[in-house]
Structure formats: structure tokens, C-alpha cells
C-alpha atoms as a PDB file:
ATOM      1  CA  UNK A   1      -0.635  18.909   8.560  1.00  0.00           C
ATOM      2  CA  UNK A   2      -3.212  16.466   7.147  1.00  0.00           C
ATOM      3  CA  UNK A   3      -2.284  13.710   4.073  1.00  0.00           C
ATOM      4  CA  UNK A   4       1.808  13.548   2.600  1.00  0.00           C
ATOM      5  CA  UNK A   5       3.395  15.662   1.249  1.00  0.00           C
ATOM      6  CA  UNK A   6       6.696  15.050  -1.292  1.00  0.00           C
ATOM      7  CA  UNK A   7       9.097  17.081  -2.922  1.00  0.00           C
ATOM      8  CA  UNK A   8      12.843  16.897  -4.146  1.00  0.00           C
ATOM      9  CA  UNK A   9      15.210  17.177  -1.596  1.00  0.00           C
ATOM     10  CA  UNK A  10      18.181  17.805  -3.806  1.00  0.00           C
ATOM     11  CA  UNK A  11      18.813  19.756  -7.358  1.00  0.00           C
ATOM     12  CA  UNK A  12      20.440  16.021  -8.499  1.00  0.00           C
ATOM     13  CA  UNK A  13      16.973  14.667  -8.020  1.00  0.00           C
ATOM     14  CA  UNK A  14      18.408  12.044  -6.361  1.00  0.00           C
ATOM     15  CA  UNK A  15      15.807  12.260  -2.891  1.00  0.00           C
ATOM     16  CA  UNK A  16      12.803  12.666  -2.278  1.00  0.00           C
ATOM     17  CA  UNK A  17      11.526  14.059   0.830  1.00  0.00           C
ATOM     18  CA  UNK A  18       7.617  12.994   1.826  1.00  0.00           C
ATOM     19  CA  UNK A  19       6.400  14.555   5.393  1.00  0.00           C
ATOM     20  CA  UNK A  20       3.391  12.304   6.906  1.00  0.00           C
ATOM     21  CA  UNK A  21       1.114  14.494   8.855  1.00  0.00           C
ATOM     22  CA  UNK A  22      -0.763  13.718  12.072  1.00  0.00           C
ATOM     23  CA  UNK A  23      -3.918  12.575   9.852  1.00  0.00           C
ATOM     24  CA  UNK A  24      -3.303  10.961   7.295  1.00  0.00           C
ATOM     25  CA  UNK A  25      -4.787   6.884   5.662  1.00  0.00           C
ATOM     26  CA  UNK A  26      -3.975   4.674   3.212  1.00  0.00           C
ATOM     27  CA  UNK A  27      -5.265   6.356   0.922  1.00  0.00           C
ATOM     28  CA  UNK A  28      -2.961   9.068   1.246  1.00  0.00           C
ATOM     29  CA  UNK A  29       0.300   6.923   1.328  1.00  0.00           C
ATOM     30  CA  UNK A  30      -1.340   5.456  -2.690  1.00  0.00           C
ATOM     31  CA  UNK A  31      -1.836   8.829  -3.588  1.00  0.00           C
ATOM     32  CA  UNK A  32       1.456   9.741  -2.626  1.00  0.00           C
ATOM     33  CA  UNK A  33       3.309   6.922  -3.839  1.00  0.00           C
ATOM     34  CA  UNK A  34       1.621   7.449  -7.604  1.00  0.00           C
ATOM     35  CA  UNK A  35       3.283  11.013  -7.015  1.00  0.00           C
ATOM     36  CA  UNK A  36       6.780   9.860  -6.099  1.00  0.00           C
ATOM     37  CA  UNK A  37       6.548   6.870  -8.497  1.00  0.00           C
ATOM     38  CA  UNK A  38       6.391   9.989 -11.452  1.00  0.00           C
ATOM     39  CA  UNK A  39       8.577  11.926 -10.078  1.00  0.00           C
ATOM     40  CA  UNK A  40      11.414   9.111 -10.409  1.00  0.00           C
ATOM     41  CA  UNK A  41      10.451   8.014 -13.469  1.00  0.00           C
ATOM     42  CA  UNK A  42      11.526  11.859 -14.819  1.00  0.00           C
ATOM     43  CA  UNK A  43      14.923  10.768 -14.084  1.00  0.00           C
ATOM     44  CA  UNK A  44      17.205   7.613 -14.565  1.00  0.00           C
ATOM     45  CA  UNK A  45      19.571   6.832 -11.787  1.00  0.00           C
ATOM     46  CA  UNK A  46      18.711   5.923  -8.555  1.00  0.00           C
ATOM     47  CA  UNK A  47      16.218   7.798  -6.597  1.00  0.00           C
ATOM     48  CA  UNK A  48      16.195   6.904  -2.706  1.00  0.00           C
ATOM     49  CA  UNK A  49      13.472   8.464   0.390  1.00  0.00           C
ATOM     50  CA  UNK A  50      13.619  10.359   3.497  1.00  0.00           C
ATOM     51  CA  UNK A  51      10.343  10.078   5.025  1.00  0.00           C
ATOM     52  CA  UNK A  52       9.799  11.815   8.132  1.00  0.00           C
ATOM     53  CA  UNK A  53       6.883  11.486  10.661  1.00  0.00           C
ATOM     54  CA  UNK A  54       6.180  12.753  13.729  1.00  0.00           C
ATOM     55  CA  UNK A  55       6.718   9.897  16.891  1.00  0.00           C
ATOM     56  CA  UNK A  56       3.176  10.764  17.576  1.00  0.00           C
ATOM     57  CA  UNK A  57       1.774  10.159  14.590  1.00  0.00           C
ATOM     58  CA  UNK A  58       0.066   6.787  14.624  1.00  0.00           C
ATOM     59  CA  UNK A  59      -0.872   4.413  11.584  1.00  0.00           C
ATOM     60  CA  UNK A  60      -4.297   4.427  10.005  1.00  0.00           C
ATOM     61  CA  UNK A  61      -6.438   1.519  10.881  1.00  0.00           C
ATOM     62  CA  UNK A  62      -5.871  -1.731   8.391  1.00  0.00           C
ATOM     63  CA  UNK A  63      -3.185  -3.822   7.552  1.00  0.00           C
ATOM     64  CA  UNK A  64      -0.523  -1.603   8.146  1.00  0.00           C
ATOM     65  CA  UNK A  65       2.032  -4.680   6.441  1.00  0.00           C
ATOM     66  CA  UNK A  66      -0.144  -5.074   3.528  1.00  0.00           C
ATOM     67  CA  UNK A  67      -0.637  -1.590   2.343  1.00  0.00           C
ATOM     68  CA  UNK A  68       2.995  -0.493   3.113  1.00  0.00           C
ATOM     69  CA  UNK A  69       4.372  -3.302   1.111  1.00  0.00           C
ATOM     70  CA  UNK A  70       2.087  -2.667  -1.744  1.00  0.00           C
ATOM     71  CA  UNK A  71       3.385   0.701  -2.147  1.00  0.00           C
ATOM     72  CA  UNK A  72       6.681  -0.123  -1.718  1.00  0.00           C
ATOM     73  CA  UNK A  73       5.942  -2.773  -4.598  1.00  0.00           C
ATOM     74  CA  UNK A  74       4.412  -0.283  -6.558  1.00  0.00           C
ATOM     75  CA  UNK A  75       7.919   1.862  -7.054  1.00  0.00           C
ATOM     76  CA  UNK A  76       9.646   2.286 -10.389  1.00  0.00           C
ATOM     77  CA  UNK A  77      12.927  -0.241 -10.819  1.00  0.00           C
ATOM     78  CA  UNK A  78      15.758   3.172 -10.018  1.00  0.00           C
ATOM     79  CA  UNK A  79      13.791   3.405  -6.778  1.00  0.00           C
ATOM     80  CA  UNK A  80      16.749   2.887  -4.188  1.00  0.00           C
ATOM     81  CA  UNK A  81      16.445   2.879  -0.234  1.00  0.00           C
ATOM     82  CA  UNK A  82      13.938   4.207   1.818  1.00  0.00           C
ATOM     83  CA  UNK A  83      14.925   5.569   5.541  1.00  0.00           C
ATOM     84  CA  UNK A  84      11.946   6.453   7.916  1.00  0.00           C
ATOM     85  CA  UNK A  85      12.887   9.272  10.377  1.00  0.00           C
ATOM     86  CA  UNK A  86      10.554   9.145  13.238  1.00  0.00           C
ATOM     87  CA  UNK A  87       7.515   7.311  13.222  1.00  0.00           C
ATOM     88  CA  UNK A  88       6.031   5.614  16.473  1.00  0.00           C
ATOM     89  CA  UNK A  89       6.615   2.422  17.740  1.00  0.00           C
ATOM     90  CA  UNK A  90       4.356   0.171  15.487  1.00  0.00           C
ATOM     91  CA  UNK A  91       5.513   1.929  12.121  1.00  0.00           C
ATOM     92  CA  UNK A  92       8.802   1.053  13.226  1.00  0.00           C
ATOM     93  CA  UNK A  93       8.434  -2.668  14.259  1.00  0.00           C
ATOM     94  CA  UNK A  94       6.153  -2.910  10.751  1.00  0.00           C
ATOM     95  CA  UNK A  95       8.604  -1.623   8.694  1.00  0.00           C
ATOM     96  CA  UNK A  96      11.604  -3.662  10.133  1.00  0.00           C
ATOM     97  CA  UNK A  97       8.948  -6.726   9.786  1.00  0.00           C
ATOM     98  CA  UNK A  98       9.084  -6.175   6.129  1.00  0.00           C
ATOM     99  CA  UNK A  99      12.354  -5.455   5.508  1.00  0.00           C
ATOM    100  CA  UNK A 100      12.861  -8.902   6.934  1.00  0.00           C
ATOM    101  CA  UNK A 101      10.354 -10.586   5.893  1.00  0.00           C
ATOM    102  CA  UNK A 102      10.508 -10.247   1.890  1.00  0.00           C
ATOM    103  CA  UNK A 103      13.879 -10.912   0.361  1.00  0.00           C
ATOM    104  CA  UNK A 104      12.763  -8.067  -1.906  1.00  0.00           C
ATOM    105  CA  UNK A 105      12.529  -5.770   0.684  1.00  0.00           C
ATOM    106  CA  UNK A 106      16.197  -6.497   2.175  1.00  0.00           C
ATOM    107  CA  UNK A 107      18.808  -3.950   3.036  1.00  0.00           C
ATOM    108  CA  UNK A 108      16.174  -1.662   1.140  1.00  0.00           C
ATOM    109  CA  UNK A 109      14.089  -0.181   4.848  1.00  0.00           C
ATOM    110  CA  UNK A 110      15.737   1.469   7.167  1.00  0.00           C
ATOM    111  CA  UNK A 111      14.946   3.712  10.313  1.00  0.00           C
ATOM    112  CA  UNK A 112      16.469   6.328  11.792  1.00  0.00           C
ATOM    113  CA  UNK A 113      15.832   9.108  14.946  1.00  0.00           C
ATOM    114  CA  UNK A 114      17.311  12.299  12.895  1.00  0.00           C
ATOM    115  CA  UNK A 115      17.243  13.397   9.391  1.00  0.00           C
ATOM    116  CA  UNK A 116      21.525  13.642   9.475  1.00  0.00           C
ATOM    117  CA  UNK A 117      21.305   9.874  10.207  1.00  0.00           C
ATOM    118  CA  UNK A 118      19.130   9.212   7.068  1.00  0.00           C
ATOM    119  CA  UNK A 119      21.200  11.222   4.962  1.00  0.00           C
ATOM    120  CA  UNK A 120      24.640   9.114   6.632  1.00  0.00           C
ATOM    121  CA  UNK A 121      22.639   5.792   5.758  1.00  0.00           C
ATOM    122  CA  UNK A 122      21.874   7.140   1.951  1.00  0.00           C
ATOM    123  CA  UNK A 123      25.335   7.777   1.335  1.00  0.00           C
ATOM    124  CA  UNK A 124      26.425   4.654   2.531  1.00  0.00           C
ATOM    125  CA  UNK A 125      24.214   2.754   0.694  1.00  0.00           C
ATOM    126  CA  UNK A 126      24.332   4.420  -2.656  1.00  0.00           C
ATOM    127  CA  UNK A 127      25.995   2.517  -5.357  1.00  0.00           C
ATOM    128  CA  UNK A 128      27.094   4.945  -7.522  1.00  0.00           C
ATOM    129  CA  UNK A 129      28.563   8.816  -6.839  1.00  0.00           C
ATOM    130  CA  UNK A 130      26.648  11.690  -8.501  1.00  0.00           C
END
């Protein structure tokens, strides 16, 4: 699979699922953000992400900090938690870098191995119950 690809994960719309393929650049993770970004503003409670990516999937060259902050940044105010499933070695290590580096970005990244971990972590860290 080339780019990312998003979706509803649930009828509640309250997750969205995005798949990173094995090629895939910055431009790609924009381009899907502006996607997701409409997609929660259709609704108005709390909208949290599964990501998933392949362990052998690398980053695209650049500031790998930079540009995943700014899309992060870029999400409407009911966007909730985000939990990475996957990802190699660097994504991992960049994302926990941000998550502790901008008090924004606290308690807000998270990374998991499986997808019934990330769906664990959502439920603990929704505030309300749909």
C-alpha cells in the first residue's frame, strides 16, 4: 500500500482508523490529517486514533519531530488520544519525544504492539462513556 489511508472504525464515530503504507511522505501524513481533521469536525464529542504501521515501514526523510507535531497541532479541539500500533524504532522514540516534550502533547501519544492494546488504552483514557 502506498500513502494513508483513514476511515471510521466505529458506527459512534468515535475512532478513526488511518493505515500508513510502506511508501508513504509528509506529504501524505498533511493530506491525511486535512482528511481526519473533517471527518471530526462532522461530529462533536471526542474523536481519538488508531494508527497502524507496519514495523518495517520507515519514516520519510525530514524532520520527522517537526512535521508530526504540526499535524498533530493541526487537529480540531474534540480530537482525543492518538495510539500508534507498530511503527519501527525511530517513529516510536519520535513520538514518545513529543509526547514528552510539549506539555500539549502529554498523556495525548501513546504506542502500542497490537491493535487490542490500543483499543484497552482508548477506553481507559476516554473521559466520557458513549
Amino acid at each position: 500500500m502506498i500513502g494513508i489511508q483513514s476511515g471510521w472504525d466505529d458506527s459512534e464515530k468515535t475512532v478513526i482508523r488511518m493505515y500508513i503504507g510502506d511508501y508513504w511522505d509528509w506529504d501524505d501524513l498533511n493530506a491525511a490529517v486535512d482528511d481526519v481533521s473533517v471527518m471530526m469536525r462532522e461530529v462533536s464529542h471526542q474523536v481519538d486514533v488508531v494508527t497502524i504501521m507496519r514495523p518495517t515501514t520507515p519514516l520519510p526523510d525530514g524532520n520527522a519531530m517537526y512535521n508530526i507535531r504540526s499535524a498533530i497541532m493541526r487537529l480540531p479541539v474534540n480530537a482525543g488520544i492518538h495510539v500508534m500500533v507498530g511503527g519501527d524504532i525511530l517513529t516510536n522514540r519520535s513520538l514518545r519525544m513529543i509526547s514528552h516534550g510539549y506539555a500539549c502533547m502529554t498523556g495525548r501519544l501513546f504506542q502500542t504492539n497490537t491493535l487490542g492494546e490500543a483499543y484497552r488504552t482508548i477506553a481507559r483514557n476516554r473521559p466520557e462513556i458513549y
